[in-house]
Protein backbone atom coordinates (compact mmCIF):
# COMPACT_ATOMS: atom_id res chain seq x y z
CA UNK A 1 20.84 20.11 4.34
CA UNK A 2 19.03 18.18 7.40
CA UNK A 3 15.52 16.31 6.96
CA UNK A 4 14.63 14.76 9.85
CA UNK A 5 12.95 11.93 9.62
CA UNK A 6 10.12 11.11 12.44
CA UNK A 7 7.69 8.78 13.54
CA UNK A 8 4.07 9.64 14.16
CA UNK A 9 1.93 7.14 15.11
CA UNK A 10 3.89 3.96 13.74
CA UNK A 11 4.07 6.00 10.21
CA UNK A 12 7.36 7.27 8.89
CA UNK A 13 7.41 10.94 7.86
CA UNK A 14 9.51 13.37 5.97
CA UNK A 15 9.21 17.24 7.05
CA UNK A 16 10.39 19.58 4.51
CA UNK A 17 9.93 23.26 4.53
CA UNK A 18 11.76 26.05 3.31
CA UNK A 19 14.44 23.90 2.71
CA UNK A 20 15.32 23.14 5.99
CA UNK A 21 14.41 20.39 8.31
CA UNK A 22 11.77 21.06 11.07
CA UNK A 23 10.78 18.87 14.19
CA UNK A 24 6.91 18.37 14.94
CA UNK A 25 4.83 16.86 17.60
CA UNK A 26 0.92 16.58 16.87
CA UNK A 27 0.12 20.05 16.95
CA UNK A 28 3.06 22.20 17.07
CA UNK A 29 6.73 22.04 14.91
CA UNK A 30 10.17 23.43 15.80
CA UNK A 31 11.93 25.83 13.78
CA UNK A 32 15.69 24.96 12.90
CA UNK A 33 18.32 26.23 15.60
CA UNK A 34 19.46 30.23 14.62
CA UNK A 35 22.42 32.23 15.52
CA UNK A 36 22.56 34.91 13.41
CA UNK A 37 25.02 37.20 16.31
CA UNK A 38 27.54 36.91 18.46
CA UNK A 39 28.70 39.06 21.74
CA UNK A 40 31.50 40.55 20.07
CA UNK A 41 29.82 43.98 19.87
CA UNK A 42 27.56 44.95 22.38
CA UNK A 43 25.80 41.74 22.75
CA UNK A 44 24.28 38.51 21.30
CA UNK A 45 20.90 40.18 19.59
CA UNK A 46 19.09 37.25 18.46
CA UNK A 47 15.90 39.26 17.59
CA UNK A 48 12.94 38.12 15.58
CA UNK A 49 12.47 41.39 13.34
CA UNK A 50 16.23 40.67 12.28
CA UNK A 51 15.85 36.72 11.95
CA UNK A 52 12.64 37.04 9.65
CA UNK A 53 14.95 39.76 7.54
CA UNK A 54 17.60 37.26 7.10
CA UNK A 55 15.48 33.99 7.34
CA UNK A 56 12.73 34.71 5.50
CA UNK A 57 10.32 31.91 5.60
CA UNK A 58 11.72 29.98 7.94
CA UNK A 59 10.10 31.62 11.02
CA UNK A 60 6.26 31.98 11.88
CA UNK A 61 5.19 35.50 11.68
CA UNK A 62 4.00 34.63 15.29
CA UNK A 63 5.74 31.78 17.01
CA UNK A 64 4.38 30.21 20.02
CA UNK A 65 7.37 29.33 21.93
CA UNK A 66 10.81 30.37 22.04
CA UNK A 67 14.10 28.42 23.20
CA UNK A 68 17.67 29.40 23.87
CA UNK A 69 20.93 27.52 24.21
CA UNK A 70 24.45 28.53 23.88
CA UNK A 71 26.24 28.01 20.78
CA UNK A 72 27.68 24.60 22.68
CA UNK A 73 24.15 23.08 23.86
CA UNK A 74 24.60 24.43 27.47
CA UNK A 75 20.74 25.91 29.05
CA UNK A 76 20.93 29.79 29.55
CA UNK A 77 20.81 29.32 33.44
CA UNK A 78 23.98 27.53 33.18
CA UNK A 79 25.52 30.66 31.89
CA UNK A 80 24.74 32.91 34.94
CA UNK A 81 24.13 36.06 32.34
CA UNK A 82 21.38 38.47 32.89
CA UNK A 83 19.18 38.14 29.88
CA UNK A 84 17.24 41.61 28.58
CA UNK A 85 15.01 39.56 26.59
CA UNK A 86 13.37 36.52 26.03
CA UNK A 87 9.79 36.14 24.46
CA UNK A 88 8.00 35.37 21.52
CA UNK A 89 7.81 39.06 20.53
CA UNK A 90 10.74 40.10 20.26
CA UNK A 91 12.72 36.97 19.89
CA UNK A 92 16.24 37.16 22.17
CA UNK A 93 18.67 39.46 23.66
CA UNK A 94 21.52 39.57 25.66
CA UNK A 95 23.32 42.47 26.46
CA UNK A 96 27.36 43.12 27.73
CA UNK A 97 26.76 45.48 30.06
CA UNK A 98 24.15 43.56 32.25
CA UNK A 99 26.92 41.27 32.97
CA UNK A 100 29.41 41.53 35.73
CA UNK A 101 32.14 39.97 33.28
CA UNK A 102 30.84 42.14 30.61
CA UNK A 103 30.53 39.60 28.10
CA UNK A 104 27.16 37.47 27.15
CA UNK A 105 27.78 33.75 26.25
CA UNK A 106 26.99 33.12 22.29
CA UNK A 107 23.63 31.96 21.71
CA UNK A 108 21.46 29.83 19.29
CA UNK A 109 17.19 30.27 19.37
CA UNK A 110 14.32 28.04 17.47
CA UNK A 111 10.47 28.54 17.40
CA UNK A 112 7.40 26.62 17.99
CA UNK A 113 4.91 27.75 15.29
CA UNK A 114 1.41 26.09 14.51
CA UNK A 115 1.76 22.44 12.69
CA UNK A 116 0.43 24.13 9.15
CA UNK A 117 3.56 26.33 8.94
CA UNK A 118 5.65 23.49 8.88
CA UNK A 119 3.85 21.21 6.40
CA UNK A 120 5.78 19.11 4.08
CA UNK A 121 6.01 20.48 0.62
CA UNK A 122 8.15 17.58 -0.69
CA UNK A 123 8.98 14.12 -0.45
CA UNK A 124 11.95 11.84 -1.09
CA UNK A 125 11.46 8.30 -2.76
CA UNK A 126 12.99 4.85 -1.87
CA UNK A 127 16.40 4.62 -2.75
CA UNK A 128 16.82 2.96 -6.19
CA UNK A 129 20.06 0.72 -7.32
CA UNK A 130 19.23 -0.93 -10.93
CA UNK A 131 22.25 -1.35 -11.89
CA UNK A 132 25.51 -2.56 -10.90
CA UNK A 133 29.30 -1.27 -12.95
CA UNK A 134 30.03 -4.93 -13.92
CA UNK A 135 29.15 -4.13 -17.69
CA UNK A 136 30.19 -0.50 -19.18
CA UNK A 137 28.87 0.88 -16.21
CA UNK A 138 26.28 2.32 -13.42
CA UNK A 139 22.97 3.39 -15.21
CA UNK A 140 20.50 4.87 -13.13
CA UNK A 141 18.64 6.34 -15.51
CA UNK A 142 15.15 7.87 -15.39
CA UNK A 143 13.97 6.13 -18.15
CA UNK A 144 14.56 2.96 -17.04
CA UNK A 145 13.89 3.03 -13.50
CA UNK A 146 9.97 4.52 -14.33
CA UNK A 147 9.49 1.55 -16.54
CA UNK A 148 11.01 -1.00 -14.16
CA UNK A 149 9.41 0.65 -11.18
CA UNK A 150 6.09 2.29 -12.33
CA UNK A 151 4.79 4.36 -9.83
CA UNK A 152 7.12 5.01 -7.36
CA UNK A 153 8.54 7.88 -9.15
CA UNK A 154 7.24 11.27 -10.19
CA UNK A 155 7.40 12.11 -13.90
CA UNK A 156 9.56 15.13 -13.33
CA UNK A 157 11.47 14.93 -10.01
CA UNK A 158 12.58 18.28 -8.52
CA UNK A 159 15.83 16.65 -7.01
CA UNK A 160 18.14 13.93 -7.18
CA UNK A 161 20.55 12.36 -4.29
CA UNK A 162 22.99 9.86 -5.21
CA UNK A 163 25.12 7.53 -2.94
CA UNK A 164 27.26 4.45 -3.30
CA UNK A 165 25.33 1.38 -2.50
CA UNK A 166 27.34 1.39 0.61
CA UNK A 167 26.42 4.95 1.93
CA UNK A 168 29.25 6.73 1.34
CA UNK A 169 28.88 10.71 -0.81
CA UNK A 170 29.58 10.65 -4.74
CA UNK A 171 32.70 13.06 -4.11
CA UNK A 172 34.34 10.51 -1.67
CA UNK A 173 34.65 8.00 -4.54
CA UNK A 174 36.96 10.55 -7.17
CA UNK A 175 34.69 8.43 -9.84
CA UNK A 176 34.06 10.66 -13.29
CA UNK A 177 30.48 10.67 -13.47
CA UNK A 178 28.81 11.23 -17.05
CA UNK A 179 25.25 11.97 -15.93
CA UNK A 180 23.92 13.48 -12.31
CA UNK A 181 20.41 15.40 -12.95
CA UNK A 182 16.77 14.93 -12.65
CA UNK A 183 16.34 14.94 -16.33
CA UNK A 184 18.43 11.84 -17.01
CA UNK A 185 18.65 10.21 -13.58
CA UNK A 186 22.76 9.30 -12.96
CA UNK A 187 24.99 7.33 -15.18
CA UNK A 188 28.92 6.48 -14.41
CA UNK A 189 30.62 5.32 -16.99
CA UNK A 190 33.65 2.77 -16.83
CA UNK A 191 35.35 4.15 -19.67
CA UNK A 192 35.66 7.98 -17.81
CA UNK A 193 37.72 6.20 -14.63
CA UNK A 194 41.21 6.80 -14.41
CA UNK A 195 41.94 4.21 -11.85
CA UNK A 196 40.91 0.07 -13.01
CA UNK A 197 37.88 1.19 -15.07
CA UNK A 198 35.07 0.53 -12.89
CA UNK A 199 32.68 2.87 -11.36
CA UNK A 200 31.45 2.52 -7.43
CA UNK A 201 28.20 0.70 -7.60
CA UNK A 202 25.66 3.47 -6.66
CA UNK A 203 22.12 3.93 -5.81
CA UNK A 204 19.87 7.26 -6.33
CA UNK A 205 16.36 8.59 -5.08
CA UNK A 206 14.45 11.49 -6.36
CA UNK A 207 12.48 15.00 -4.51
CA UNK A 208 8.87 14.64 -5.71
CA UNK A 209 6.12 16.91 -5.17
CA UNK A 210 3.90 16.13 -2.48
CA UNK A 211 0.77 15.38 -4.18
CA UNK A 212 2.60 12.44 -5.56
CA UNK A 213 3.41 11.01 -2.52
CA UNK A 214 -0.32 11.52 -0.77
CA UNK A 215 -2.20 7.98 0.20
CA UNK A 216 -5.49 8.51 -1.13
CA UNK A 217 -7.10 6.14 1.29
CA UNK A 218 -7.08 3.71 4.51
CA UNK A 219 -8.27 0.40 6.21
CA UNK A 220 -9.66 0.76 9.22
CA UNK A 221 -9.39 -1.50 11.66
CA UNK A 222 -11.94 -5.11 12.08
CA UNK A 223 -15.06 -4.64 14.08
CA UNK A 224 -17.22 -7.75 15.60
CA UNK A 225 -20.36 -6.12 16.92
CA UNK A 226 -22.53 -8.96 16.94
CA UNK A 227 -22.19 -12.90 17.03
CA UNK A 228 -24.58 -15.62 15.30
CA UNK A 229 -26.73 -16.77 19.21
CA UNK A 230 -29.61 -14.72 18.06
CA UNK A 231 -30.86 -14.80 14.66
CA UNK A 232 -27.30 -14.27 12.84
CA UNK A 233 -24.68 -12.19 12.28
CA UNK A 234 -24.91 -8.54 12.04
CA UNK A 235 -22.24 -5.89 11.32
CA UNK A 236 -24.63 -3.56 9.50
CA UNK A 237 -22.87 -0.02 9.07
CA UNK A 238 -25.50 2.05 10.63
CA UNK A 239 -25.18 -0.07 13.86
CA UNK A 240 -21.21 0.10 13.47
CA UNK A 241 -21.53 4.27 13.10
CA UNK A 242 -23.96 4.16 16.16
CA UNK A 243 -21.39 1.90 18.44
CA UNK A 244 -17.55 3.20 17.14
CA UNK A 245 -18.58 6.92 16.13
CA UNK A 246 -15.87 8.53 14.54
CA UNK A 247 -14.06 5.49 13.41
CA UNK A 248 -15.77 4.42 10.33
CA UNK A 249 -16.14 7.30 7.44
CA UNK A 250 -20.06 8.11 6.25
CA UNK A 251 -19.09 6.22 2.92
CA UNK A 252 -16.94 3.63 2.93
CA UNK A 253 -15.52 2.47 -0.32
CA UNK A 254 -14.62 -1.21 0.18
CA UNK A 255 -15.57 -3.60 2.51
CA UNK A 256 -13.73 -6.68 3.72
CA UNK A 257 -15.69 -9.58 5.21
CA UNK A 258 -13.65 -12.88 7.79
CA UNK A 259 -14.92 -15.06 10.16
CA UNK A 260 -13.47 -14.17 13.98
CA UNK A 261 -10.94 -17.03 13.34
CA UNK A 262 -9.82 -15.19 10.32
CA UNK A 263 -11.24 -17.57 7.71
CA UNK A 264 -12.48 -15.94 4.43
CA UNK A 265 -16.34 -16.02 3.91
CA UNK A 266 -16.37 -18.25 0.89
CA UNK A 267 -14.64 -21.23 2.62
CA UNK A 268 -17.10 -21.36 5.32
CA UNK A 269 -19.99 -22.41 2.85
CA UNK A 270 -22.42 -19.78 4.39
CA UNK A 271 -25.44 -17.89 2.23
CA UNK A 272 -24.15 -14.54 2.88
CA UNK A 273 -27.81 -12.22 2.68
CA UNK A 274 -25.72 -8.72 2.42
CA UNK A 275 -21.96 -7.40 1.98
CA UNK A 276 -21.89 -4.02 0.51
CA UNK A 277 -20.68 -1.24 1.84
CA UNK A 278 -23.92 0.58 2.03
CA UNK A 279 -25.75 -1.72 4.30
CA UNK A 280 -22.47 -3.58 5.85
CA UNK A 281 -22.50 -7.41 6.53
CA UNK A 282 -25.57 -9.75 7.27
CA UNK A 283 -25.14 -13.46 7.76
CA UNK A 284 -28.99 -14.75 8.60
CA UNK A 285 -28.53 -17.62 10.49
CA UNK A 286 -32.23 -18.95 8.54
CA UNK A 287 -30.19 -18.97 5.58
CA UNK A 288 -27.95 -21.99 6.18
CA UNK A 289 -28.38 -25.14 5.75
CA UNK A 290 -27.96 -27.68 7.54
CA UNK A 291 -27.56 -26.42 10.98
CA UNK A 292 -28.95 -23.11 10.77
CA UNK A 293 -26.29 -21.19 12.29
CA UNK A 294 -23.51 -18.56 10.36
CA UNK A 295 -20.03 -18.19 11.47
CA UNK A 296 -18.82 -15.75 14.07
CA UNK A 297 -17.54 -12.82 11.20
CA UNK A 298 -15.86 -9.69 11.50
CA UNK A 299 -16.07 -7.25 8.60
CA UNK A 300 -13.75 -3.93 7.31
CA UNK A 301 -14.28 -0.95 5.31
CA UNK A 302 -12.28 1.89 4.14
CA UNK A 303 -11.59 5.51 5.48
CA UNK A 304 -9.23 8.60 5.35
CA UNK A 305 -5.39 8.92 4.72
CA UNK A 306 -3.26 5.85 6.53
CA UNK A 307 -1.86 3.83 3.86
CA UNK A 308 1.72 4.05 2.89
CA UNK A 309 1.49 4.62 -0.93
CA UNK A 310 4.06 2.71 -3.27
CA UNK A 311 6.88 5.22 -1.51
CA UNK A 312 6.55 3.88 1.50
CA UNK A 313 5.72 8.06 2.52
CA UNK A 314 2.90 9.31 4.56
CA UNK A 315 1.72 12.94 4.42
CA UNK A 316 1.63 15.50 7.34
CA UNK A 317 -1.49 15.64 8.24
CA UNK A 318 -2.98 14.01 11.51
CA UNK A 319 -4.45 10.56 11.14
CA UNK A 320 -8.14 9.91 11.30
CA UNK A 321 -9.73 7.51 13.32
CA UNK A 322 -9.07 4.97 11.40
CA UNK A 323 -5.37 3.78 13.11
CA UNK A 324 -7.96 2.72 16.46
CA UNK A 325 -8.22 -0.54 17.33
CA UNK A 326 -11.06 -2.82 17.38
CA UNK A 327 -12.63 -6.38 15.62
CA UNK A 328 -13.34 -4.91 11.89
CA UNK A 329 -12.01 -2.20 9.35
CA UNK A 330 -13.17 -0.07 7.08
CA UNK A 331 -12.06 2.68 3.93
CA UNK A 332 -12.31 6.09 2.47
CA UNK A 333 -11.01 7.99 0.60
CA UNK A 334 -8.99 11.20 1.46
């Protein structure tokens, strides 16, 4: 079983649906590839009513987009057949007696369908390797890899994969293995090997649901609206809404506070007169003694779904505009 891996916007994302892997861009996803005929009979009949029979689930009820490719990857003009059909309707078919050699190539066909169809269900952890066979053997247990890593796995994991530390497949390695389910986690003992007695040294990760792996909030970036000329420094919120609309959330939950240089407030010695993320940041320069003037700051507050949560996952869903780019940052929560 394929799942692709992508990157959207610098963030790393697993697709999972159906059990299959899909391929997205912003909007729109791509089924897997399908061949569910060949031209042995009267043609290669790569329709959608028969593909939702056999596929069910795996194809939007109304795609948006088809494409066709032989079996080997070669374009269907290559091929020089006459084609009967070709649409999102109907799906694809090509029939033997259109052609002058009276045989259609064998074809594959995949679907665009809307982003939601496609939406991750699932998502796979880091790779885990606690142990190493030098004792009585490999224990990757669940037990002790929740209490040793708190957090970063589910409490009941819907899947486990297990490798050698080296990449290679369980079944390459002809170990015995004692223990291989989501219940347990994976143990190898020494003792089971035939050959010296030691396992492979091997690593696991676990399927989680996705709620689990959800970031439940986001930094946005720094903002510097204002400097201290006039009389201060003001990054108040409502000014900050008025001048990068869209970027900061109606409520931020944190905010962040450093001079332009990147200083922290407190080692600038300055009588800060707000920081709250109600009102934002207000440095007066009237405030300070001795020279009456604030440092340059730039302040951050929280919004929307960015941040990688302890997985390193992000979910499918399309960033808000809190990934732009600017002097100051602020969050939210999802």
């Amino acid at each position: 079983m394929t799942h692709p891996v992508i990157k959207w916007l610098g963030i790393m994302l697993v697709l999972l649906h159906a059990g299959n892997g899909v391929q997205a861009t912003s909007d729109e996803c791509w089924t897997q590839w399908f061949d569910r005929d060949d031209p042995s009979g009267t043609g290669d009949y790569e329709t959608l009513s028969d593909l939702h029979k056999e596929d069910s689930g795996k194809i939007c009820e109304h795609p948006i987009q088809t494409e066709v490719k032989t079996k080997s990857g070669a374009s269907v003009g290559s091929t020089g057949d006459v084609i009967h059909v070709s649409d999102t309707r109907r799906g694809f078919i090509c029939r033997n007696d259109d052609q002058p050699n009276g045989h259609c190539a064998d074809y594959k066909v995949r679907f665009l369908c809307p982003l939601e169809f496609c939406q991750a269900e699932e998502c796979w952890t880091q790779w885990f390797d606690r142990d190493n066979p030098s004792g009585t053997g490999d224990y990757e247990t669940l037990s002790d890899l929740h209490k040793e890593n708190q957090g970063k796995i589910c409490d009941h994991p819907i899947k486990i994969e297990v490798k050698t530390k080296s990449g290679a497949s369980v079944g390459s390695t002809d170990d015995v293995i004692f223990k291989s389910d989501t219940r347990t986690g994976f143990v190898c003992r020494n003792r089971d090997q035939s050959n010296n007695g030691d396992c492979s040294d091997y690593q696991v990760r676990f399927l989680c649901p996705l709620k689990f792996c959800k970031a439940k909030d986001c930094w946005t970036p720094w903002f510097d609206r204002d400097d201290p000329s006039g009389t201060g420094d003001y990054e108040t919120l409502s000014d900050l809404h008025k001048k990068y609309p869209s970027i900061i959330c109606d409520h931020p939950i944190k905010i962040e506070v450093k001079t332009k240089s990147g200083a922290f407030v407190g080692s600038t010695g300055d009588a800060i007169y707000v920081a709250d993320t109600r009102t934002g940041f207000i440095c007066k320069n009237g405030d300070q003694p001795p020279n009456g003037y604030c440092a340059d700051y730039k302040n951050v507050g929280l919004h929307g779904l960015i941040e990688t949560t302890p997985l390193g996952l992000a979910t499918m869903k399309r960033l808000p505009p809190c990934v732009k780019q600017t002097h100051q940052r602020f969050v939210t929560i999802q």
